[in-house]
Protein backbone atom coordinates (compact mmCIF):
# COMPACT_ATOMS: atom_id res chain seq x y z
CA UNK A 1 0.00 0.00 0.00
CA UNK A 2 0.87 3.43 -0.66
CA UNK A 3 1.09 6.25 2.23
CA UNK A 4 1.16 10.31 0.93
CA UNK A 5 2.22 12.66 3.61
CA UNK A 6 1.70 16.36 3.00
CA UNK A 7 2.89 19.07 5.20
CA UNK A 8 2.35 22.83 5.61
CA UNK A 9 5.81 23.24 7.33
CA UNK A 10 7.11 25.19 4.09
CA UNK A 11 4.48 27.46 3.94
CA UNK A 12 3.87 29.05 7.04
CA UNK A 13 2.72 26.65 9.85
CA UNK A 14 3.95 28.91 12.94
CA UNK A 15 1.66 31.40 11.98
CA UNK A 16 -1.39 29.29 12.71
CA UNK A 17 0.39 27.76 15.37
CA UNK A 18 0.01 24.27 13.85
CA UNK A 19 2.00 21.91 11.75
CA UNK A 20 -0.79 20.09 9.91
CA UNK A 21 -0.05 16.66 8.31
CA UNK A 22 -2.42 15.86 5.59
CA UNK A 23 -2.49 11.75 5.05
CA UNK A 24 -3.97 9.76 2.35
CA UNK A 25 -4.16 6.18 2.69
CA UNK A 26 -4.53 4.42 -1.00
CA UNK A 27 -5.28 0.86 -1.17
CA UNK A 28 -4.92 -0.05 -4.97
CA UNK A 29 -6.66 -3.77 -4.50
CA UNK A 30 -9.89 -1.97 -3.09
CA UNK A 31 -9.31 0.55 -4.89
CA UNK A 32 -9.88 2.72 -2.22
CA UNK A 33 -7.79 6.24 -0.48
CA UNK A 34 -8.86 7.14 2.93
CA UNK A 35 -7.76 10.44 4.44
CA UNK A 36 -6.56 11.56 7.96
CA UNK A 37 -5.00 14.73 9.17
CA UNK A 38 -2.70 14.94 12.26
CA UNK A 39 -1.56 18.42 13.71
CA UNK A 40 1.41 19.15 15.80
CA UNK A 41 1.54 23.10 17.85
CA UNK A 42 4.37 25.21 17.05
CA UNK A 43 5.78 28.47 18.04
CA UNK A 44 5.78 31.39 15.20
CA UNK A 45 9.01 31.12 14.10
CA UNK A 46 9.05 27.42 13.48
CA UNK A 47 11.14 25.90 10.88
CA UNK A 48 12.06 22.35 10.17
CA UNK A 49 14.53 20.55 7.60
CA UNK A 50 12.64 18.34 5.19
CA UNK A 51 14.47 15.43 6.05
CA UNK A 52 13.73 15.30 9.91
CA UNK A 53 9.75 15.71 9.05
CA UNK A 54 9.99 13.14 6.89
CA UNK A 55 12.01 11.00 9.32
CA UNK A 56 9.20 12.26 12.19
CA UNK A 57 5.73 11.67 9.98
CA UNK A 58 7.46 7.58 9.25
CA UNK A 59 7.42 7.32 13.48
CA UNK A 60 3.21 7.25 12.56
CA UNK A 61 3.24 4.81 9.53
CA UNK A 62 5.51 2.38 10.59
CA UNK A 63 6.20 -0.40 8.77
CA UNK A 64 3.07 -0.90 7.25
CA UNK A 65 3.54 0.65 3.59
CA UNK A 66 5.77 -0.17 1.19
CA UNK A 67 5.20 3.21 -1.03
CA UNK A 68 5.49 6.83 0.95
CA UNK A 69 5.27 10.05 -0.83
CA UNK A 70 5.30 13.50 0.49
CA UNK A 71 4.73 17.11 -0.65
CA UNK A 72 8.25 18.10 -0.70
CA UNK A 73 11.53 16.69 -1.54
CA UNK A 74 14.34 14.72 0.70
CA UNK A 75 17.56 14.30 0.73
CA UNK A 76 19.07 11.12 -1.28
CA UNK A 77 21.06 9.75 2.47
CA UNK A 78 17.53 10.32 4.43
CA UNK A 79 15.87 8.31 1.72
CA UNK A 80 18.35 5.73 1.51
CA UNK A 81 18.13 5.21 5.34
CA UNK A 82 14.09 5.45 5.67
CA UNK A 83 14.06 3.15 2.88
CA UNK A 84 16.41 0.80 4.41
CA UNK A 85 15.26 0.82 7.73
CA UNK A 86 11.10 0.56 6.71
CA UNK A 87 11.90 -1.74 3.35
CA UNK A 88 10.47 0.84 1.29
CA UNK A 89 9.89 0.30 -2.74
CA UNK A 90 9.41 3.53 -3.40
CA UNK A 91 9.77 6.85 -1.16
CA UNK A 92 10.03 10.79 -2.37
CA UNK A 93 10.27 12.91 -4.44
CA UNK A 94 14.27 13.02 -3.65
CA UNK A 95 16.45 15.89 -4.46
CA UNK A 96 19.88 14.78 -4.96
CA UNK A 97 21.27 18.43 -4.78
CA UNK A 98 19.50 18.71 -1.05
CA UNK A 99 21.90 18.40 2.11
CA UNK A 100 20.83 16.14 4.61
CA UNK A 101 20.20 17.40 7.66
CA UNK A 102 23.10 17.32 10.47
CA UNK A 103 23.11 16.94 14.09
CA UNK A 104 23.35 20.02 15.88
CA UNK A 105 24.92 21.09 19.37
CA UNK A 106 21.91 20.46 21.75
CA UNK A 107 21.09 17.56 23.77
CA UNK A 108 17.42 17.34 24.41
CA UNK A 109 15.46 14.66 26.71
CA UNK A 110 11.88 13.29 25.74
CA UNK A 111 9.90 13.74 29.26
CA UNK A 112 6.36 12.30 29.86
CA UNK A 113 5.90 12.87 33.65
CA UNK A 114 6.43 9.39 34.90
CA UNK A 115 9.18 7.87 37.25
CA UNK A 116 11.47 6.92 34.26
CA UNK A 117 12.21 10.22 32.56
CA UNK A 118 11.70 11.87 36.31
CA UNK A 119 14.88 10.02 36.96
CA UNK A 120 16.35 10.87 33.36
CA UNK A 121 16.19 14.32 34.55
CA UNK A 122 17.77 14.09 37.31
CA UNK A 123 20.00 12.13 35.94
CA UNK A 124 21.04 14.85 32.99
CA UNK A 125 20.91 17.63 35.54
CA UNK A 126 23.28 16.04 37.67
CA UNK A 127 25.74 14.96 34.89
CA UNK A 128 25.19 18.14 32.61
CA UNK A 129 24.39 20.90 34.95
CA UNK A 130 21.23 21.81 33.56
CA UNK A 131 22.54 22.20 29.90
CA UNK A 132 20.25 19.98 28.01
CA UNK A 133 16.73 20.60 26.68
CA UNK A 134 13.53 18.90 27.99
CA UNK A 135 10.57 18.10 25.47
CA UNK A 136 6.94 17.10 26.44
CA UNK A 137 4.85 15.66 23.87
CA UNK A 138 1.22 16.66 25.55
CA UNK A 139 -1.01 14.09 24.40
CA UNK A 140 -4.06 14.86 26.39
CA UNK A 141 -7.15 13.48 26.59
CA UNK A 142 -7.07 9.65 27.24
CA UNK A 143 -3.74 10.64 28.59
CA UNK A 144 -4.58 13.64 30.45
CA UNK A 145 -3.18 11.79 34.17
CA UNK A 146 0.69 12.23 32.55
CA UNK A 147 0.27 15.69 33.37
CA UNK A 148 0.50 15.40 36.84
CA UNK A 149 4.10 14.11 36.36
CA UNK A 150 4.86 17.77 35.09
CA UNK A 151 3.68 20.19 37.70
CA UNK A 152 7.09 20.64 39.34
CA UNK A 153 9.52 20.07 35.92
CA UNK A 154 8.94 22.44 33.48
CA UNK A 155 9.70 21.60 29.80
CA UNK A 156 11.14 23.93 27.33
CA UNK A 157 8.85 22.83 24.75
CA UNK A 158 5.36 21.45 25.14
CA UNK A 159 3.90 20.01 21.95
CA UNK A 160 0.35 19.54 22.04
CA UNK A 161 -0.81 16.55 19.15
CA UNK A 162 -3.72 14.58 17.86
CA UNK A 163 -1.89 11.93 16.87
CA UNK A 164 -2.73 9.18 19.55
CA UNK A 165 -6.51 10.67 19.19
CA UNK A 166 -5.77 9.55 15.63
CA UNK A 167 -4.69 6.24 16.18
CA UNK A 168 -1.40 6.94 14.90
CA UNK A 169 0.53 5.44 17.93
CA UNK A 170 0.39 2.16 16.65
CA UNK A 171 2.96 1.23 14.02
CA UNK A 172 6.09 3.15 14.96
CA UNK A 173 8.09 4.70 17.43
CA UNK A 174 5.77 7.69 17.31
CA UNK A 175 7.32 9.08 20.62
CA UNK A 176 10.19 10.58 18.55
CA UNK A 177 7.58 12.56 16.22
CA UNK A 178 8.23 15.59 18.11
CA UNK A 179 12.09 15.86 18.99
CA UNK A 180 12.59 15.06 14.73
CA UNK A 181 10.31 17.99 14.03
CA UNK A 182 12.09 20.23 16.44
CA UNK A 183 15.13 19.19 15.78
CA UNK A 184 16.62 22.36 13.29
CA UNK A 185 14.20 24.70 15.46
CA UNK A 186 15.80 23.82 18.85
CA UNK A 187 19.19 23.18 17.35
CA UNK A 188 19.48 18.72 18.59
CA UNK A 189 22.05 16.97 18.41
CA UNK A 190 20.19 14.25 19.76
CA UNK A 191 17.35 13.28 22.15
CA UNK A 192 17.51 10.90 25.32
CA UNK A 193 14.16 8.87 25.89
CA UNK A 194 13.21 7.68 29.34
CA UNK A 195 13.82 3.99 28.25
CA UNK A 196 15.17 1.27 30.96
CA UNK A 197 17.31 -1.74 30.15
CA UNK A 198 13.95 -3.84 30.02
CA UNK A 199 11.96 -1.39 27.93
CA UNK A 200 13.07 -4.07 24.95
CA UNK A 201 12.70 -8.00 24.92
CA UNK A 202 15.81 -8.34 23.26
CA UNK A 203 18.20 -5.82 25.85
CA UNK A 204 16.91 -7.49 29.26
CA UNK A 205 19.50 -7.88 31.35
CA UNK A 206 22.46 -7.11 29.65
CA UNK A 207 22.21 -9.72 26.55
CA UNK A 208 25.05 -7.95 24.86
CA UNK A 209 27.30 -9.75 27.27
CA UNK A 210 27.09 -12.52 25.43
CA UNK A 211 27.96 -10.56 22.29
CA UNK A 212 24.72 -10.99 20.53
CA UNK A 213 23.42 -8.18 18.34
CA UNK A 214 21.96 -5.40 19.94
CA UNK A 215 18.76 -5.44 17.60
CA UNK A 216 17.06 -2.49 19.61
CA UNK A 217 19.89 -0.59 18.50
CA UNK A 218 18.58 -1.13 14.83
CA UNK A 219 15.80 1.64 15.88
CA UNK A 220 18.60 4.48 16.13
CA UNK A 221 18.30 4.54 12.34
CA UNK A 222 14.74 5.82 12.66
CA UNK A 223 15.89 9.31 14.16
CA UNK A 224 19.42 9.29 12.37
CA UNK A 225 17.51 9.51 9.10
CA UNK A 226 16.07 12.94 10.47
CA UNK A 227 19.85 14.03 11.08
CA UNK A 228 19.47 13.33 15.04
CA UNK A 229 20.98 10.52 17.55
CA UNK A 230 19.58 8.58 19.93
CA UNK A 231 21.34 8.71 23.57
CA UNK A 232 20.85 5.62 25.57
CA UNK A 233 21.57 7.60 29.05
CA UNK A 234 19.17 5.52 31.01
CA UNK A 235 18.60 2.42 29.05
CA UNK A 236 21.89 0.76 30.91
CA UNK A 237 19.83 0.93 34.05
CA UNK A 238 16.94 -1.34 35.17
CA UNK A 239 13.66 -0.49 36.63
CA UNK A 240 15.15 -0.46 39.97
CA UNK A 241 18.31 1.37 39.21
CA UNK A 242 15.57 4.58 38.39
CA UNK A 243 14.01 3.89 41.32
CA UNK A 244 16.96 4.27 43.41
CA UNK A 245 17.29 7.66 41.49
CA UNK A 246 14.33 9.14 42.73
CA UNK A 247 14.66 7.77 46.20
CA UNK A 248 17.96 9.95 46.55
CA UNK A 249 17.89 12.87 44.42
CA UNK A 250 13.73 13.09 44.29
CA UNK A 251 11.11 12.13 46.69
CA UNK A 252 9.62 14.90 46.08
CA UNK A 253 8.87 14.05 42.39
CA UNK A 254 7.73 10.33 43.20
CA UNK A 255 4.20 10.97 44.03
CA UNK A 256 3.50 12.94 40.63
CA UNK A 257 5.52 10.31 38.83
CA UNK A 258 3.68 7.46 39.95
CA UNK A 259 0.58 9.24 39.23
CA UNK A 260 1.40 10.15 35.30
CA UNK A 261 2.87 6.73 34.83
CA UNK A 262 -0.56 5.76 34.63
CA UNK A 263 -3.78 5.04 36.43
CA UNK A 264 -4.16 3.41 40.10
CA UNK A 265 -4.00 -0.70 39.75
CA UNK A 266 -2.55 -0.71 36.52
CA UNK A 267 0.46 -3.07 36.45
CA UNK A 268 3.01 -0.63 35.36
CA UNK A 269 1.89 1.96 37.53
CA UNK A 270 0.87 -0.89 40.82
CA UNK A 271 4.67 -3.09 40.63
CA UNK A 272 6.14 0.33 41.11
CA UNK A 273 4.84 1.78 43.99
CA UNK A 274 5.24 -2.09 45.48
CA UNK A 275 9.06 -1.20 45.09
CA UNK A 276 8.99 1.99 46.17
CA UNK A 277 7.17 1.08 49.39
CA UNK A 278 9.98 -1.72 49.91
CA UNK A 279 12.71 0.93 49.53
CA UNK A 280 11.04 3.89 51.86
CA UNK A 281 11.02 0.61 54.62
CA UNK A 282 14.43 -0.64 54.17
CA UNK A 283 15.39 2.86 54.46
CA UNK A 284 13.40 3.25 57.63
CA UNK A 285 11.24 6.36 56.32
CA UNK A 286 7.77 6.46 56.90
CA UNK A 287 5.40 5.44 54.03
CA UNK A 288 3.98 8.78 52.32
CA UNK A 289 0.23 9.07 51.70
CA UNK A 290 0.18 8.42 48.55
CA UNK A 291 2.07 4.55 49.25
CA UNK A 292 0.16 3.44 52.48
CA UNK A 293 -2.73 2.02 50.08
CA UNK A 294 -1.87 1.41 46.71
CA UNK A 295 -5.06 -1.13 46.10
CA UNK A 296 -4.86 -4.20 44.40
CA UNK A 297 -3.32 -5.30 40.93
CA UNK A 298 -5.75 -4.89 37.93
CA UNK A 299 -4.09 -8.10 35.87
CA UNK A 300 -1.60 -10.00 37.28
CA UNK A 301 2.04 -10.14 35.64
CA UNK A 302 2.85 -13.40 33.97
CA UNK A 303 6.35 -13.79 34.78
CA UNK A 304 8.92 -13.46 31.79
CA UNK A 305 6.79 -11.44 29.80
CA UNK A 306 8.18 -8.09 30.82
CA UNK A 307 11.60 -7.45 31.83
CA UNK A 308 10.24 -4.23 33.69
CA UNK A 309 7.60 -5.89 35.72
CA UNK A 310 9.95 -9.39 35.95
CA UNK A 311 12.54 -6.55 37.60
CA UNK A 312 10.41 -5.46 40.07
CA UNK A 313 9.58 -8.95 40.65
CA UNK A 314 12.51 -9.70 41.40
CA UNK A 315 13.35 -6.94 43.62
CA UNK A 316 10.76 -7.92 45.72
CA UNK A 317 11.53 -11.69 46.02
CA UNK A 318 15.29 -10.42 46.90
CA UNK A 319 14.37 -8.12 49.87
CA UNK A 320 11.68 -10.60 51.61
CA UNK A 321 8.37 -9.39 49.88
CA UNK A 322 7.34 -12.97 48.77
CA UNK A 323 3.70 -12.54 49.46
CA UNK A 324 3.58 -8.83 47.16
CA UNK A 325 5.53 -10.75 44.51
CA UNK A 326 2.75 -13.66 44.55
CA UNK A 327 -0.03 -11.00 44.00
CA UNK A 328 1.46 -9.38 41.64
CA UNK A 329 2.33 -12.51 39.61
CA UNK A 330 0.07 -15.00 38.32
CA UNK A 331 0.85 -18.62 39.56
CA UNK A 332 4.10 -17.54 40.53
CA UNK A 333 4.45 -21.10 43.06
CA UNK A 334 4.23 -22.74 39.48
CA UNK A 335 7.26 -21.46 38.52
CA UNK A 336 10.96 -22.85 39.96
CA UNK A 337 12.61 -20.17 41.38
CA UNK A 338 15.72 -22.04 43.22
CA UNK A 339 17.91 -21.15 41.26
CA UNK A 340 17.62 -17.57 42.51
CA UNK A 341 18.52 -19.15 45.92
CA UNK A 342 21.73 -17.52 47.52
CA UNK A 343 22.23 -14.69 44.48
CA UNK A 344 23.35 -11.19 45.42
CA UNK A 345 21.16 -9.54 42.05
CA UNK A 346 22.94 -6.41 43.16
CA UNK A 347 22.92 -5.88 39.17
CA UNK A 348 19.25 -4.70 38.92
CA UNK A 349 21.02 -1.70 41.19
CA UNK A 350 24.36 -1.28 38.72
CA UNK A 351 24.30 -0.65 35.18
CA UNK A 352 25.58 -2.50 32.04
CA UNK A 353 29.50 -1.42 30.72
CA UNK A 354 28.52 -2.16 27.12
CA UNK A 355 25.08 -0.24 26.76
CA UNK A 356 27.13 2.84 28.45
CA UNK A 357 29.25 2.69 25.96
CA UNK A 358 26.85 3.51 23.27
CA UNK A 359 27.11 6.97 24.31
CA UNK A 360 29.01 9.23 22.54
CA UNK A 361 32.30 10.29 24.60
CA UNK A 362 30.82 13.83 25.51
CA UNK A 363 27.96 12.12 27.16
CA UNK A 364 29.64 9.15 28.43
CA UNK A 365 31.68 10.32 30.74
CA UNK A 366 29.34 12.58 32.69
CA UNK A 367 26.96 10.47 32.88
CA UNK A 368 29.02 7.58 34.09
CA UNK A 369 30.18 10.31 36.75
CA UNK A 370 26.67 11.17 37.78
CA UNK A 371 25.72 7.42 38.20
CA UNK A 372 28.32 7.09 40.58
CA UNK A 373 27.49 9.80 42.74
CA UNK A 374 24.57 8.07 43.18
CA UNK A 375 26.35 4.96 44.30
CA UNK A 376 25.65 3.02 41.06
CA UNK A 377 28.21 1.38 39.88
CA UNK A 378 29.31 -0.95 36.71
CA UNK A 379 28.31 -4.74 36.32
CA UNK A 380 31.06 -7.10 37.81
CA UNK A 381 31.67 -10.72 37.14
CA UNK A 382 29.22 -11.70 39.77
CA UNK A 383 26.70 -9.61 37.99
CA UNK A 384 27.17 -11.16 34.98
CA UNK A 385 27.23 -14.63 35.92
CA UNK A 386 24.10 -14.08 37.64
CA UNK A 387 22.53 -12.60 34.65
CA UNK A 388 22.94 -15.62 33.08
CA UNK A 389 21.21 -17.63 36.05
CA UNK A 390 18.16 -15.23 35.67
CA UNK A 391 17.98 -15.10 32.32
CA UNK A 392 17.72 -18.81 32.36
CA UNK A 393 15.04 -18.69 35.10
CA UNK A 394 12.89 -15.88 33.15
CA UNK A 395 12.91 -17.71 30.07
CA UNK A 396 11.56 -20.86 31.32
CA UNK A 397 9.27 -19.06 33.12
CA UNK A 398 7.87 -17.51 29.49
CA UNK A 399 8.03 -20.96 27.88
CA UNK A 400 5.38 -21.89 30.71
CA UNK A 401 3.14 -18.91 30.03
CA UNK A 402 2.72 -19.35 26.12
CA UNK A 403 2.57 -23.25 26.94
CA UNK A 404 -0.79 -22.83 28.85
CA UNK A 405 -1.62 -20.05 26.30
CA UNK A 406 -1.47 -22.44 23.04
């Protein structure tokens, strides 16, 4: 099928204050083209490189079309790449005389609200000083409760969007819509999401350890197209390595976090206030309002499903909170857990060597300073060897849960 973008961004979208994508949807076997338009807001003096909103508006299609055609021209390398990356047949109009668009001297952090890019923040402002820009895609409606995340950080941009309304959250990493667009007007050199070491199947607990291909670092190519990088500054962390963040450097942003992360007995939103109700006890601080009744679990977590949740999981089982674990898990006394007998798993608080070193050198090094201010420190042999003992446990555990699926 065949996807045609067009885009006002050349002719005077910051004077309405919107960047209006115009889509047309043509199915040749039904003979059939279905339109949708999605609008981004902008300030007045907006601009945008070609190449970065065509990089952005492919976040919505995914990989879904094999034709895409927009209103204005790209260059031949952002082509090449989008084509590459989405297995295109056919994508343009490309002009070969057009620069593609280069990183610039910014670093810029996606931030939603919730307890993962809470801690990112923290995290940048501790290793950069403040210099780095924070960006808020405002999504609203259905996911008006991330808001409450934001009353206390302030980003520099705030980009209201139809596009979930639209249903165009569904195919690709749509998340990085905004930071492409932005990317000539705020001058990026790349963007930091709020992604963990378990926010992908294939990163876990540190899989490139045992020098298998980082295929989540595949995705890079979808904002490199738009002349911007991705930094992995939290992604070398787990679940509980964040949480450890906030419990030093901001309490006072927990409460809002957990609260935009999403609504009360969801599993995302309920395993994390399990852990940090474990951590304000081992620390011996009393439990805040907002974690003395956290309710019950909407749908239990099948264990090896997601890394995240398996994380906190584990956490709990570690430090003595068997009976939270087994409510949060479904038939978790199915599964055989002695193998995690006599482990230290002091690696869900540490972070993984090779994933830091993704970063470029700038970034790298501050960072790595900041983590160790907070006491987090590299992966050691232990760690690894241990890894290996989870990993072990976590897949069985999945083979189990699609077993009584099929």
């Amino acid at each position: 099928m065949r996807i045609s973008f067009t885009s006002n961004h050349l002719a005077g979208a910051g004077a309405e204050g919107l960047l209006r994508i115009g889509i047309a949807i043509e199915d040749t076997a039904a003979g059939q083209t279905r339109w949708d338009e999605v609008w981004f807001s902008v300030p007045a003096d907006f601009h945008s490189h070609n190449d970065s909103v065509a990089a952005a508006l492919l976040t919505l299609a995914g990989e879904q079309f094999d034709r895409v055609g927009f209103n204005f021209p790209i260059s031949a390398a952002c082509a090449a790449r989008l084509g590459r990356f989405y297995g295109l047949r056919e994508i343009g109009p490309v002009d070969p005389a057009l620069e593609p668009r280069r990183p610039g001297r910014r670093v810029a952090m996606l931030f939603s609200g919730g307890s993962d890019s809470s801690a990112l923040w923290l995290l940048l402002r501790r290793a950069l000083g403040g210099d780095f820009l924070t960006i808020t895609n405002d999504y609203s409606g259905f996911f008006a409760y991330e808001a409450a995340g934001r009353t206390q950080i302030i980003a520099d941009v705030t980009c209201r969007t139809n596009l979930r309304e639209r249903r165009w959250d569904r195919y690709g990493r749509f998340n990085f819509a905004v930071p492409l667009l932005y990317a000539d007007y705020l001058d990026l050199a790349g963007v930091a999401p709020g992604h963990t070491i378990g926010h992908h199947a294939d990163t876990y607990l540190g899989s490139l350890c045992l020098g298998n291909p980082a295929q989540w670092t595949r995705l890079d190519e979808v904002l490199n197209a738009g002349g911007l990088e991705e930094y992995h500054a939290l992604r070398p962390l787990t679940t509980i390595g964040v949480s450890r963040i906030l419990m030093q450097d901001g309490q006072h942003l927990i409460e809002g976090a957990l609260a935009a992360s999403e609504r009360p007995g969801n599993p995302k939103r309920y395993t994390k206030e399990a852990v940090f109700q474990a951590m304000f006890q081992a620390a011996g601080l009393p439990l805040p309002p907002y974690l003395r009744d956290i309710g019950s679990i909407s749908a239990r977590h099948q264990l090896g499903t997601n890394a995240d949740r398996d994380h906190r999981v584990l956490f709990l089982l570690k430090h003595g909170y068997r009976g939270e674990a087994g409510r949060i898990t479904f038939r978790l006394d199915r599964h055989d857990l002695r193998p995690l007998d006599g482990l230290a798993q002091t690696y869900l608080e540490r972070y993984s060597t090779p994933i830091v070193d993704l970063l470029p050198l700038s970034l790298r090094s501050p960072v790595v300073a900041a983590l160790h201010t907070y006491g987090i420190v590299p992966y050691d042999e232990q760690d690894w060897r241990e890894i290996d003992i989870v990993l072990g446990v976590l897949q069985r555990a999945a083979t189990q849960t699609w077993a009584r699926r099929a």
